[in-house]
N, C-alpha and C. Protein backbone atom coordinates (compact mmCIF):
# COMPACT_ATOMS: atom_id res chain seq x y z
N UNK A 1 1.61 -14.90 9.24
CA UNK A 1 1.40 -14.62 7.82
C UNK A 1 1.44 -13.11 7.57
N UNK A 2 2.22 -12.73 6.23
CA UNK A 2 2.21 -10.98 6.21
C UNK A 2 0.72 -10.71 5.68
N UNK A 3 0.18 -9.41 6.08
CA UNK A 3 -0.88 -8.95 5.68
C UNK A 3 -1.18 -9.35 4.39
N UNK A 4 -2.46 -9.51 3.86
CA UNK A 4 -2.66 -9.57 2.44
C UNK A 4 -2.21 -10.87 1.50
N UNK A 5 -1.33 -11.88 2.22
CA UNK A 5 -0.68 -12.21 1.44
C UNK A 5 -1.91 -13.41 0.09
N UNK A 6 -2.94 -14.10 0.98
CA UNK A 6 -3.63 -14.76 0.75
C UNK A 6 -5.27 -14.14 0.07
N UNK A 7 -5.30 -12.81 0.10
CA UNK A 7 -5.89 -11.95 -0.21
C UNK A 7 -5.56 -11.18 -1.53
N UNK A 8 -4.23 -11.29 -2.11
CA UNK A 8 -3.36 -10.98 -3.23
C UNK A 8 -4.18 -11.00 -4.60
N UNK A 9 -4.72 -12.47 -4.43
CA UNK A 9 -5.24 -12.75 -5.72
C UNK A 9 -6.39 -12.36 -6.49
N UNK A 10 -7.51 -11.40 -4.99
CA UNK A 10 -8.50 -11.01 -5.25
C UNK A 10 -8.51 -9.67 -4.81
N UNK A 11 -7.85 -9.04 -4.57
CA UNK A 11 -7.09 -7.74 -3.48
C UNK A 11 -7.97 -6.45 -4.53
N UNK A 12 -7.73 -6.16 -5.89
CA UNK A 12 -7.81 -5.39 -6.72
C UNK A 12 -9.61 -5.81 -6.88
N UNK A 13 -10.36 -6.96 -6.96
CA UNK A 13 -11.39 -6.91 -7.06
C UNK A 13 -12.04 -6.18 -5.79
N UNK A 14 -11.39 -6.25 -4.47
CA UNK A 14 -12.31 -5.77 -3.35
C UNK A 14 -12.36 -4.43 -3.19
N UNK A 15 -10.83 -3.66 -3.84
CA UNK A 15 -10.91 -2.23 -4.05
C UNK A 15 -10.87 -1.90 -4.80
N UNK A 16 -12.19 -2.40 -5.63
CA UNK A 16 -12.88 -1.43 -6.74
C UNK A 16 -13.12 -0.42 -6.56
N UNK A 17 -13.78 0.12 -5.29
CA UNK A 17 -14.27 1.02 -4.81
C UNK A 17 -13.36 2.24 -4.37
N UNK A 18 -11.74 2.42 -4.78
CA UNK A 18 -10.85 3.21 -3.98
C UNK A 18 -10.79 4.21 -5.56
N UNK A 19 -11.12 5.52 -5.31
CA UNK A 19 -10.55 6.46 -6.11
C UNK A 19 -9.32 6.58 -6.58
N UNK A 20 -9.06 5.63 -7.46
CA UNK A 20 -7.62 5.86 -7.65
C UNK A 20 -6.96 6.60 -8.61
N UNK A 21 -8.09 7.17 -9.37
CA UNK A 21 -7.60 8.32 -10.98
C UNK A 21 -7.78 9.55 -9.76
N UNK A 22 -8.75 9.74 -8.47
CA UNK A 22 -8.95 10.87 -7.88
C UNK A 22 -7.15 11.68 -6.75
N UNK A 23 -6.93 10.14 -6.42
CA UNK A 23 -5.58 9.97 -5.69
C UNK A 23 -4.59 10.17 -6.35
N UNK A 24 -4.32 9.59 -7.53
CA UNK A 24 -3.42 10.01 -8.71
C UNK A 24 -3.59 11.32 -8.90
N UNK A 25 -4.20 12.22 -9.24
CA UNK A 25 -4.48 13.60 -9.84
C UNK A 25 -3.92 14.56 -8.29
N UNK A 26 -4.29 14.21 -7.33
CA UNK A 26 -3.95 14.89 -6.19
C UNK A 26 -2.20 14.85 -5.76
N UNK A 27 -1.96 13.30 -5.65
CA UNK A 27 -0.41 13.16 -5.63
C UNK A 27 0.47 13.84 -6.62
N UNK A 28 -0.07 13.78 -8.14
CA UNK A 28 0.33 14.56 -9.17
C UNK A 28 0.21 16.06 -8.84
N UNK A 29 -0.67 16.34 -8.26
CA UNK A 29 -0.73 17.82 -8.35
C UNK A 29 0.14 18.56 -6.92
N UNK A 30 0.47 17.57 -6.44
CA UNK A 30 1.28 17.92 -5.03
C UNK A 30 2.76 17.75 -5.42
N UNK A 31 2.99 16.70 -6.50
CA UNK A 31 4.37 16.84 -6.78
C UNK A 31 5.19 17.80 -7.35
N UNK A 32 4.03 18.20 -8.30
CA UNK A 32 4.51 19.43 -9.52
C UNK A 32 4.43 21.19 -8.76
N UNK A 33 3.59 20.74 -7.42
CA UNK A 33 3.56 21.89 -7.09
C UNK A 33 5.05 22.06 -6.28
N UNK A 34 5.64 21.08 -5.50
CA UNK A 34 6.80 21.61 -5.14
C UNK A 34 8.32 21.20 -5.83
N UNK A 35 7.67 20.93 -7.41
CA UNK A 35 8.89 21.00 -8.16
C UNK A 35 8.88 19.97 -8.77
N UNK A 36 8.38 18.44 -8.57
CA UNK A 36 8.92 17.46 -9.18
C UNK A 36 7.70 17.26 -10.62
N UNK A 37 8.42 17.69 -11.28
CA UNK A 37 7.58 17.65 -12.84
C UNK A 37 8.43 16.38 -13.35
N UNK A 38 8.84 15.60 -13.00
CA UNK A 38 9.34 14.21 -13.61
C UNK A 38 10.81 13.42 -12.81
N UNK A 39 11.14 12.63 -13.16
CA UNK A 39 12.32 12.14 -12.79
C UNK A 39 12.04 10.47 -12.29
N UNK A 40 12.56 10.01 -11.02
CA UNK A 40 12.51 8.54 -9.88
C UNK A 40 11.54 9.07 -8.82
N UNK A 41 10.22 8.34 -8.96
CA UNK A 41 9.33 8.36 -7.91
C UNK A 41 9.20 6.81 -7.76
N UNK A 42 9.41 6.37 -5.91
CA UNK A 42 9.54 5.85 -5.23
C UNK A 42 8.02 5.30 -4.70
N UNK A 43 7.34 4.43 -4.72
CA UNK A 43 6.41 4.03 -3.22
C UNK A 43 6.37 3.25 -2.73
N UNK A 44 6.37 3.71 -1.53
CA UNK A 44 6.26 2.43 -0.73
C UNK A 44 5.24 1.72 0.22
N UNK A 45 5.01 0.23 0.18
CA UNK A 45 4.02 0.14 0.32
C UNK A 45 2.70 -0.14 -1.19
N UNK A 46 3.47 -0.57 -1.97
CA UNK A 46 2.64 -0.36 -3.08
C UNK A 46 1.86 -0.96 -3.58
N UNK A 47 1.79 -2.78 -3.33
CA UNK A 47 0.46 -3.67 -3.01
C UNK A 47 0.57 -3.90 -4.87
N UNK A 48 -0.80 -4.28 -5.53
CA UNK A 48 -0.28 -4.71 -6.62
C UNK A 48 -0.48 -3.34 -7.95
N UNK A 49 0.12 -2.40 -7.34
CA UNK A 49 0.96 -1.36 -8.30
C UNK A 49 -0.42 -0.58 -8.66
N UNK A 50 -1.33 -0.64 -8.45
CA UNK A 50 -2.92 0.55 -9.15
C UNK A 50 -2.19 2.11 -8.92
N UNK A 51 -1.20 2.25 -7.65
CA UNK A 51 -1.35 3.74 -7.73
C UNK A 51 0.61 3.81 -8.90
N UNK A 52 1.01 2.81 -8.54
CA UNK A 52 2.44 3.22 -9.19
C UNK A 52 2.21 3.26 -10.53
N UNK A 53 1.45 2.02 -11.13
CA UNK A 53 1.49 1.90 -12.70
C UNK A 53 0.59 3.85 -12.95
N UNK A 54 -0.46 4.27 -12.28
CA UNK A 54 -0.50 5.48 -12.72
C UNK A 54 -0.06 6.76 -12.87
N UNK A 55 0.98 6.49 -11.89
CA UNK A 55 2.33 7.89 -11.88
C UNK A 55 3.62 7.42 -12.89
N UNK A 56 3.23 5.86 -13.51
CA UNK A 56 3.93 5.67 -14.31
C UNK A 56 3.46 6.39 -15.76
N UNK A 57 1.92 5.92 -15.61
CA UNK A 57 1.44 6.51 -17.44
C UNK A 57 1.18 8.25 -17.23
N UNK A 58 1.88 8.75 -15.74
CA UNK A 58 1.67 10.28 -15.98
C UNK A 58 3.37 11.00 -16.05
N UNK A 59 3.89 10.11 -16.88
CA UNK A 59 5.53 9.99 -16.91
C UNK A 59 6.40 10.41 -16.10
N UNK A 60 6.16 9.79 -14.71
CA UNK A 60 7.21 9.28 -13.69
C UNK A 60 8.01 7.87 -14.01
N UNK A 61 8.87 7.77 -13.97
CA UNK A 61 9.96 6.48 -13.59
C UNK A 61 9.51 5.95 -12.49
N UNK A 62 8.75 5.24 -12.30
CA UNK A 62 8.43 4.34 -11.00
C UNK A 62 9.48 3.18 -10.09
N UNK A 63 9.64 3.37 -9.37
CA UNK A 63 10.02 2.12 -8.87
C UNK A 63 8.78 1.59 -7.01
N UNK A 64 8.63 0.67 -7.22
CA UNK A 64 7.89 0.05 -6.00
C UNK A 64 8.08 -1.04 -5.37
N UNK A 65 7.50 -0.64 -3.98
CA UNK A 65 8.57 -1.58 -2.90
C UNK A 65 7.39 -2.35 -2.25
N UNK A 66 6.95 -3.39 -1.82
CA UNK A 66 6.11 -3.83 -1.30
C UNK A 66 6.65 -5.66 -0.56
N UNK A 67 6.31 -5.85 0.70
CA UNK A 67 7.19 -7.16 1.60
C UNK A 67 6.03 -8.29 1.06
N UNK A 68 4.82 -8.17 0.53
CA UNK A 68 4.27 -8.91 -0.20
C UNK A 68 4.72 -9.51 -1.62
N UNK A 69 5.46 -10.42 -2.01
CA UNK A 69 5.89 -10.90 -3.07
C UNK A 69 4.68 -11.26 -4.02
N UNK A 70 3.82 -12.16 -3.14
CA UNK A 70 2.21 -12.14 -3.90
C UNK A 70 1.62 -10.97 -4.76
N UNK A 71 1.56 -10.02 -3.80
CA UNK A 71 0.95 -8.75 -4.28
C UNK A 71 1.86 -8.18 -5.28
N UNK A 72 3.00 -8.22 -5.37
CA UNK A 72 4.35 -7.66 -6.27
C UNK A 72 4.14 -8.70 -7.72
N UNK A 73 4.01 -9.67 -7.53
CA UNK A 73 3.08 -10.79 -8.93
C UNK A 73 2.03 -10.32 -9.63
N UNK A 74 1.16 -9.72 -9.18
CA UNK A 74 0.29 -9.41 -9.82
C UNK A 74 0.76 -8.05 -10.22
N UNK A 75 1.19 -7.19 -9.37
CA UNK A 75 1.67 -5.66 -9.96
C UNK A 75 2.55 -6.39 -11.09
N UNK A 76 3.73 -6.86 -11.18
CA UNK A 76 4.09 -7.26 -12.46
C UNK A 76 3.47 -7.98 -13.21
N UNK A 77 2.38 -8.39 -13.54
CA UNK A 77 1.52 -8.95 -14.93
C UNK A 77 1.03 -7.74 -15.06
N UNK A 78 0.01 -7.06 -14.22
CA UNK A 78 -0.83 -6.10 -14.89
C UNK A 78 0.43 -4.66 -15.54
N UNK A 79 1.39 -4.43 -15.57
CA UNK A 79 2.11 -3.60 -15.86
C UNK A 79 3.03 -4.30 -17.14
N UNK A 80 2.90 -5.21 -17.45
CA UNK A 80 3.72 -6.72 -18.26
C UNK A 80 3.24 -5.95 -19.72
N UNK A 81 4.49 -4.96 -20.33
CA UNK A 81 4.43 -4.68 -21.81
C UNK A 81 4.26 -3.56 -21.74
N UNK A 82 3.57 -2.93 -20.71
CA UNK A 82 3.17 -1.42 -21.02
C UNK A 82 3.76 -0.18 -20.19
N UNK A 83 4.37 -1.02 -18.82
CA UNK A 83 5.18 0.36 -18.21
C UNK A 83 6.33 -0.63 -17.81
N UNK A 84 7.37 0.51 -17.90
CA UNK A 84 8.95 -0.17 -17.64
C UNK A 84 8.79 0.24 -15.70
N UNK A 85 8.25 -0.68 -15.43
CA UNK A 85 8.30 -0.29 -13.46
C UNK A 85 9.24 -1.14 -12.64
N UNK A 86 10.45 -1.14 -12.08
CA UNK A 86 11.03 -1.55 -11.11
C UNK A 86 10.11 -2.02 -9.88
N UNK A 87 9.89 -3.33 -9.59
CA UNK A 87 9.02 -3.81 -8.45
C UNK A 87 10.21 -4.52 -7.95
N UNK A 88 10.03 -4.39 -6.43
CA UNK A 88 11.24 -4.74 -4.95
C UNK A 88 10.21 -5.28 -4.30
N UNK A 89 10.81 -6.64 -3.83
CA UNK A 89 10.03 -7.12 -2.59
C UNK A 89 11.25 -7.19 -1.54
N UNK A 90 10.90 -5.71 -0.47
CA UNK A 90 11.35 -5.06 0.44
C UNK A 90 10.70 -4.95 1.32
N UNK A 91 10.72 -4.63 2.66
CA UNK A 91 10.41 -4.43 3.73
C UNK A 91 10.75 -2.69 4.11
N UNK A 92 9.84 -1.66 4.09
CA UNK A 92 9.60 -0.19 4.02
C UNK A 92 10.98 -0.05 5.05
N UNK A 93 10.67 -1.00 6.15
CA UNK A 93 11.69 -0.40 7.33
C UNK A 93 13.06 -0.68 7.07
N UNK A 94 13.30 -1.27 6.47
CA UNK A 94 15.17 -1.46 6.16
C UNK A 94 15.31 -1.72 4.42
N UNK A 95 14.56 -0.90 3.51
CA UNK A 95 14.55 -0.88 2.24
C UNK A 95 16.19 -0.45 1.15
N UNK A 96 16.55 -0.83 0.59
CA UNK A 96 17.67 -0.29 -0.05
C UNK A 96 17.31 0.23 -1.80
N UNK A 97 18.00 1.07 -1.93
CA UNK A 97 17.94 1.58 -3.49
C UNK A 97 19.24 1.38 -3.84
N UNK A 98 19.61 1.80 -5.24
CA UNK A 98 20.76 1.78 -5.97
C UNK A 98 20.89 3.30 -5.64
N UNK A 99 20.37 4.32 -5.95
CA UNK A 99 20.47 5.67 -5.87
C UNK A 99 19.25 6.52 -5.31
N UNK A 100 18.79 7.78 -5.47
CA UNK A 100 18.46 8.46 -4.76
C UNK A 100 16.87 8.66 -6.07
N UNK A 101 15.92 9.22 -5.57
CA UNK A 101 14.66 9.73 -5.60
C UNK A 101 14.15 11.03 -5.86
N UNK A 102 13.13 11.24 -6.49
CA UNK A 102 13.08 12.63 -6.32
C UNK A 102 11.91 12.93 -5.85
N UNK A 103 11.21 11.43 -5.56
CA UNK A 103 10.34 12.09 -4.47
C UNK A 103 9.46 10.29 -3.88
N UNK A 104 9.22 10.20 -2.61
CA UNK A 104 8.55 8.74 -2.43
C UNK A 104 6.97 9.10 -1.65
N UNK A 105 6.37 8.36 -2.43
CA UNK A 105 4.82 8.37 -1.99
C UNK A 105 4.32 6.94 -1.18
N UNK A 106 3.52 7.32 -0.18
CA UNK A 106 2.44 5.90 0.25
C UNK A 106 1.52 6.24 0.43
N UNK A 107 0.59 5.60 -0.18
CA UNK A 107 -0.48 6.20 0.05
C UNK A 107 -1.54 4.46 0.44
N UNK A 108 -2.64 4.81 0.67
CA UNK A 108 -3.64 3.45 1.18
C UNK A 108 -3.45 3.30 2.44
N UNK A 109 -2.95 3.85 3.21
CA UNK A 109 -2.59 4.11 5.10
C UNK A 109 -1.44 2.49 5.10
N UNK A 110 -0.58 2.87 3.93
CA UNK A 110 0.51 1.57 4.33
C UNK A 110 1.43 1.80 5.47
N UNK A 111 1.72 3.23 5.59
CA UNK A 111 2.38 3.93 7.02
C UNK A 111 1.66 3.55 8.31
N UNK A 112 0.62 2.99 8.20
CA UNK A 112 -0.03 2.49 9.77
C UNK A 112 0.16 1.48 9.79
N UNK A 113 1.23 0.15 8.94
CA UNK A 113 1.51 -0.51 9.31
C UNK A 113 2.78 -0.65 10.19
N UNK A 114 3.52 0.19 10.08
CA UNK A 114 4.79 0.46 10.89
C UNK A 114 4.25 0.28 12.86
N UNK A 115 4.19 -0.18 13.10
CA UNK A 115 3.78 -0.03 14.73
C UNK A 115 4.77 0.45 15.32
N UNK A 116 5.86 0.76 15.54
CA UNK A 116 6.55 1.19 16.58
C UNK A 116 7.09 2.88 16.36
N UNK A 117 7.22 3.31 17.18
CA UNK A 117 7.67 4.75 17.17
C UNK A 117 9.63 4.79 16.24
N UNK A 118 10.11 3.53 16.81
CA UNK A 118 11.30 3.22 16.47
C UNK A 118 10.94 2.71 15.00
N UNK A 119 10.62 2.27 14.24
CA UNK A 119 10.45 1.63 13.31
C UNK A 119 10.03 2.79 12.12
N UNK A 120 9.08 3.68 13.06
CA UNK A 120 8.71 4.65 12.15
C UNK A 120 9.41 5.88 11.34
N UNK A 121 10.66 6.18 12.88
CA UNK A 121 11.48 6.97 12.67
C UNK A 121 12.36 6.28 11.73
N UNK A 122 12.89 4.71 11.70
CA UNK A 122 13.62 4.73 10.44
C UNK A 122 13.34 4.74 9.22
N UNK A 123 11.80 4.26 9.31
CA UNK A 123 11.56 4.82 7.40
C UNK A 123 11.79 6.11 6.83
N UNK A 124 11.22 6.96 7.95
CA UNK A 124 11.63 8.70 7.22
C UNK A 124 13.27 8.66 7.76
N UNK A 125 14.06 8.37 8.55
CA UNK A 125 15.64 7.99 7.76
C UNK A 125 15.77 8.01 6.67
N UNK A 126 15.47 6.57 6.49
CA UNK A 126 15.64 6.20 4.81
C UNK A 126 15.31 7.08 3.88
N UNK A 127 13.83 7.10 3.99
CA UNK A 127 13.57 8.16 3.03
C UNK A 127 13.97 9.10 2.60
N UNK A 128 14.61 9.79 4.12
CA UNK A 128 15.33 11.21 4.03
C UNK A 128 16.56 10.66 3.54
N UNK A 129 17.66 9.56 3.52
CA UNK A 129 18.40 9.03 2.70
C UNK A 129 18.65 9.50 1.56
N UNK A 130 17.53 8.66 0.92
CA UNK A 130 17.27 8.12 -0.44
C UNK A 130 16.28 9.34 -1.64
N UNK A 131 16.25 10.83 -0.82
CA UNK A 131 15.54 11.40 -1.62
C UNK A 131 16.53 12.28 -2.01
N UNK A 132 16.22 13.21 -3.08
CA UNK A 132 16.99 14.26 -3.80
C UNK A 132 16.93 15.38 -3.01
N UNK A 133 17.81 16.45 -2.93
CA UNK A 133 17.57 17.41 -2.21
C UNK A 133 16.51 18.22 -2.68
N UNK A 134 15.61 19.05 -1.83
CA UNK A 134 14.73 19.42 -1.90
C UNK A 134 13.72 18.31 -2.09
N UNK A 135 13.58 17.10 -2.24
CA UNK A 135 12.18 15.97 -2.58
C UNK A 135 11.96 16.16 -1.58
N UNK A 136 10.29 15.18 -2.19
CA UNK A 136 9.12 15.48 -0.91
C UNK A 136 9.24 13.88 -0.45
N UNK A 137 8.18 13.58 0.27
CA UNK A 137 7.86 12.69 0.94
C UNK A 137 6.26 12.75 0.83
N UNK A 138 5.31 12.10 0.40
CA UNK A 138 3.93 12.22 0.25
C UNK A 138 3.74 11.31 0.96
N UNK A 139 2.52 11.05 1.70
CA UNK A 139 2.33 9.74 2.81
C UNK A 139 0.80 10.32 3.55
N UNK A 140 0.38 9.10 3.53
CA UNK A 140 -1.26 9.12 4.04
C UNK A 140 -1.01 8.50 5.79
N UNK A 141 -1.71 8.29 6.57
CA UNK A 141 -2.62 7.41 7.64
C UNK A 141 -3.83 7.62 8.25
N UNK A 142 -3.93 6.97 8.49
CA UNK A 142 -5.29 7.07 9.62
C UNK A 142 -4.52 7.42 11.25
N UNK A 143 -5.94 8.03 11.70
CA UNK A 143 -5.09 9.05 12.68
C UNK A 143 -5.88 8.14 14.08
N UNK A 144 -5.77 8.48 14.59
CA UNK A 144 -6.26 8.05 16.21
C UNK A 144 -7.59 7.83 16.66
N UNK A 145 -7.84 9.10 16.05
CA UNK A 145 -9.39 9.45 16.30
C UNK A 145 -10.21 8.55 15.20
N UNK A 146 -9.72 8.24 14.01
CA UNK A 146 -10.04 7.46 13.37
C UNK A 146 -10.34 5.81 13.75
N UNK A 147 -9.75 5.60 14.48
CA UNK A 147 -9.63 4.38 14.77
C UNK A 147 -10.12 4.18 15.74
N UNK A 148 -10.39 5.19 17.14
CA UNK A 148 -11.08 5.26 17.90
C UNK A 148 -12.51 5.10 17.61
N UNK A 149 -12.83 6.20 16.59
CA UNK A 149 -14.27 6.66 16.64
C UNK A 149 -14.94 6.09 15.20
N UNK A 150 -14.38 5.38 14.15
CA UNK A 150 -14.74 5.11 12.92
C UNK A 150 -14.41 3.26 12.77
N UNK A 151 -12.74 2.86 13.04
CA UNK A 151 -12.31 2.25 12.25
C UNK A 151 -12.82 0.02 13.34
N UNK A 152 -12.19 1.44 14.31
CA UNK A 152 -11.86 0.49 15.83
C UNK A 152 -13.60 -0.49 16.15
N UNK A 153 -13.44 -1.94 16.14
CA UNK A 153 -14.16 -2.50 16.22
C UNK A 153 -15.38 -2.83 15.24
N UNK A 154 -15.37 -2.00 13.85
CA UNK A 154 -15.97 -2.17 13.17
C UNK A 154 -16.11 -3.82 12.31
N UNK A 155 -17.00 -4.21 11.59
CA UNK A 155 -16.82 -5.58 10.98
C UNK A 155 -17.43 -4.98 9.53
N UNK A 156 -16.58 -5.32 8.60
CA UNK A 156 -16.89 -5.13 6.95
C UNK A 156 -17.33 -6.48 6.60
N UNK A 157 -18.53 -6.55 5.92
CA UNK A 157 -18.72 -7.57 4.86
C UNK A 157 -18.80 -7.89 3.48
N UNK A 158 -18.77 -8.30 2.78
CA UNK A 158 -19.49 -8.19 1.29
C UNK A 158 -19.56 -9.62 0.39
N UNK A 159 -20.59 -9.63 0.03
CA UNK A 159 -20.89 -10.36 -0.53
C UNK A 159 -20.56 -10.44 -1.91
N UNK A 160 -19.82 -11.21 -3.11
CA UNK A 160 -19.91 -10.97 -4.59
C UNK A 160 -19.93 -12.35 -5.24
N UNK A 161 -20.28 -12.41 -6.37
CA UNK A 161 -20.37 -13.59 -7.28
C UNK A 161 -18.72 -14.18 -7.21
N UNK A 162 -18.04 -12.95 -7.65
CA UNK A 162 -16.42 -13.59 -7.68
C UNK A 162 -15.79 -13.85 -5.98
N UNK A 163 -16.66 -13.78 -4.64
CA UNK A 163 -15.79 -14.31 -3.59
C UNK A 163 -16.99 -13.33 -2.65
N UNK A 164 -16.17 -13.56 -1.41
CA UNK A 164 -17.25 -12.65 -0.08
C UNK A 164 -15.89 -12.56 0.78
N UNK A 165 -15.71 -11.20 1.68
CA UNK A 165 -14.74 -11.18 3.10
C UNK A 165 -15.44 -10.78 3.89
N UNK A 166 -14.59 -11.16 5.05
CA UNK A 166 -15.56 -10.25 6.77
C UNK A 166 -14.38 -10.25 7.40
N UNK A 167 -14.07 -8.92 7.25
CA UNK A 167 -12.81 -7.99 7.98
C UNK A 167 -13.51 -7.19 8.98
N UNK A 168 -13.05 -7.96 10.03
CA UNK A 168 -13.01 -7.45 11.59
C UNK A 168 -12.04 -6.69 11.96
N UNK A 169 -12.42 -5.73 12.33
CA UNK A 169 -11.31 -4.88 13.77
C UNK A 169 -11.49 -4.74 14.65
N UNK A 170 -10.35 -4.71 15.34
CA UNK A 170 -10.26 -4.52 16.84
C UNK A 170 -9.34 -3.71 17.62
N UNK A 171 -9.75 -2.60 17.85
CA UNK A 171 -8.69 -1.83 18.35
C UNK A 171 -8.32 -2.06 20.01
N UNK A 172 -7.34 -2.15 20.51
CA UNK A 172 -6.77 -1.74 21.61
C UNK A 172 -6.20 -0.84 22.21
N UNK A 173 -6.73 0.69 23.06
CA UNK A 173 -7.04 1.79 22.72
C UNK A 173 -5.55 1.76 23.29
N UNK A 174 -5.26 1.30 24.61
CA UNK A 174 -4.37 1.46 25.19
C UNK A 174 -2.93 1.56 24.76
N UNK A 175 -2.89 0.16 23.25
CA UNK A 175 -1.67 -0.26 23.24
C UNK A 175 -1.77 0.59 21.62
N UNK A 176 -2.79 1.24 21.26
CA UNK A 176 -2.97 2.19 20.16
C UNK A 176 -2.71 0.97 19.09
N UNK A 177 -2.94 0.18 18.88
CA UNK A 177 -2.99 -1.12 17.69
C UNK A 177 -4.40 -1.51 17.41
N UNK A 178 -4.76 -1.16 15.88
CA UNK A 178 -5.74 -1.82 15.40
C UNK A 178 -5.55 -3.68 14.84
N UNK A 179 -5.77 -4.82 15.19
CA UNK A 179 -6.11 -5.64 15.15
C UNK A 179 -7.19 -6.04 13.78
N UNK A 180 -6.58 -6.42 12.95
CA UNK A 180 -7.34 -7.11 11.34
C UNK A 180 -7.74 -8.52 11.43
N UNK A 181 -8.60 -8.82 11.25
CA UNK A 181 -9.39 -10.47 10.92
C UNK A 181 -9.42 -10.46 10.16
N UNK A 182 -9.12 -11.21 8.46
CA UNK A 182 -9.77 -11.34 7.31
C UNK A 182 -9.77 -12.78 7.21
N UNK A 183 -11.55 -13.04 6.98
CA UNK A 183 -12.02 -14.08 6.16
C UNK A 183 -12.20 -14.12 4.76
N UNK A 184 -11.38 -14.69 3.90
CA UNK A 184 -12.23 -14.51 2.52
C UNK A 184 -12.64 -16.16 1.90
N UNK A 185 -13.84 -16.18 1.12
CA UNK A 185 -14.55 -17.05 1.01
C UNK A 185 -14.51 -16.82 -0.66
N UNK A 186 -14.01 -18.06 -1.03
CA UNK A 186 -13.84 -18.03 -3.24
C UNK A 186 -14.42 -19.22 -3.50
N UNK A 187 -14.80 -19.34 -4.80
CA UNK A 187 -15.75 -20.54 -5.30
C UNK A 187 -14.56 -21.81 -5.04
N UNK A 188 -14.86 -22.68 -5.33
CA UNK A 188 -14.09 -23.78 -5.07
C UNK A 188 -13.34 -24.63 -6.40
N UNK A 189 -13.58 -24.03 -7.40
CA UNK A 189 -12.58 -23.89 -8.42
C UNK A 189 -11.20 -23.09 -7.84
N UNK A 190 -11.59 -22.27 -7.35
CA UNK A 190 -10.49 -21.51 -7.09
C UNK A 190 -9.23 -22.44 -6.22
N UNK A 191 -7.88 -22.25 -6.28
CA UNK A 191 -7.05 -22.72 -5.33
C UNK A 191 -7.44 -23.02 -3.90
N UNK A 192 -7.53 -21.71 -3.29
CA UNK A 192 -7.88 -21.68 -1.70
C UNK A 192 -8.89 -21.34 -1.47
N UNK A 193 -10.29 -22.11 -1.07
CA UNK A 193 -11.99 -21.57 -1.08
C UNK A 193 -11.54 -20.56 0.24
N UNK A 194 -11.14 -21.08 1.43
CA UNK A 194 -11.39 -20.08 2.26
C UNK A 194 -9.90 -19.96 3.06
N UNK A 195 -9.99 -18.25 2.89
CA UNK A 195 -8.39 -17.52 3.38
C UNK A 195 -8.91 -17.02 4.61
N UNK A 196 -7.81 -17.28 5.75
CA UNK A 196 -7.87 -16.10 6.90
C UNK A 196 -6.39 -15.78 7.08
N UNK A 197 -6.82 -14.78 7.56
CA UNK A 197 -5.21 -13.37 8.30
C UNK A 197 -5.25 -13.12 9.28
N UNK A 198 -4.37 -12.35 9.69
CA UNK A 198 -4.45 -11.71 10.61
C UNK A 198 -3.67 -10.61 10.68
N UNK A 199 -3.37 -9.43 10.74
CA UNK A 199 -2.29 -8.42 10.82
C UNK A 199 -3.01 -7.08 11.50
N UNK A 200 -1.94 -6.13 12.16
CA UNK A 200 -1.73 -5.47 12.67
C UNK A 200 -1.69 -3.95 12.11
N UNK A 201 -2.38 -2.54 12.75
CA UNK A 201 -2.16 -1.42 11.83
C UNK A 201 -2.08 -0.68 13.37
């Protein structure tokens, strides 16, 4: 199963908690600083659109790429009337455009899903492709030490009226792969009372 996919429907309620007017203002202020005051901004990795629809209402042309079709459903309702956004259900590592970019962002550590050294080098290919001369490339992850000393083996819970998860990790120091468990638990009105995953960072 791809990451998230069963998680889609409640995805935006569990990251309430992610700064995302704070992340917006920073990406914005990194773009304009090396030139891109408007044009085709690209992300990838974009889940159901919180950071694209806001580089949309800070008048970027959005387009977003995400291998979750689920998660790409909901980015198109919540954007449904109010931003003109191009949503792709693509795969980061062999992604295609019509034309070129003037600048592509990921942000939420979607770049630590790439596992292979080979895999990684072809997204910044592409990227380097598909951008304008002089564009940037903006991009987050979690680093080693992170995962070592913070991420690796930890168990998240939470409890809420609208659902509960318990996301386990497990790192394997050796093979440098963090390991995801997600349980999520929804009232039983809901479609699916209880979701599990599994995926890889």
């Amino acid at each position: 199963m791809q990451p998230y996919t069963g998680f889609a429907s409640v995805y935006d309620l569990f990251m309430d908690n992610v700064p995302y007017e704070e992340w917006t203002d920073y990406v914005v202020h990194l773009l304009k600083k090396y030139g891109v005051e408007q044009g085709i901004v690209l992300e990838l990795g974009c889940g159901t659109g919180s950071m694209t629809s806001r580089l949309s209402a800070r008048g970027y042309d959005m387009i977003g790429i995400d291998s979750s079709e689920e998660m790409l459903s909901i980015a198109r309702e919540k954007s449904s009337g109010k931003e003109d956004i191009l949503y792709l259900c693509q795969d980061m590592r062999n992604f295609e455009l019509y034309g070129t970019v003037a600048a592509v962002v990921s942000v939420c550590d979607s770049m630590n899903y790439i596992l292979t050294e080979e895999d990684l080098l072809e997204v910044f290919r592409l990227v380097n492709n598909y951008l304008d001369p002089r564009g940037i490339f903006i991009f987050d992850l979690d680093t080693e030490y992170a995962y070592e000393e913070v991420i690796g083996d930890a168990t998240i819970a939470e409890n809420r009226e609208e659902g509960s998860f318990i996301w386990e990790n497990t790192y394997y120091k050796e093979e440098m792969i963090n390991e995801i468990n997600l349980s999520l638990f929804l009232p039983v009105e809901e479609e699916a009372p209880v979701t599990e995953e599994t995926g890889d960072q």
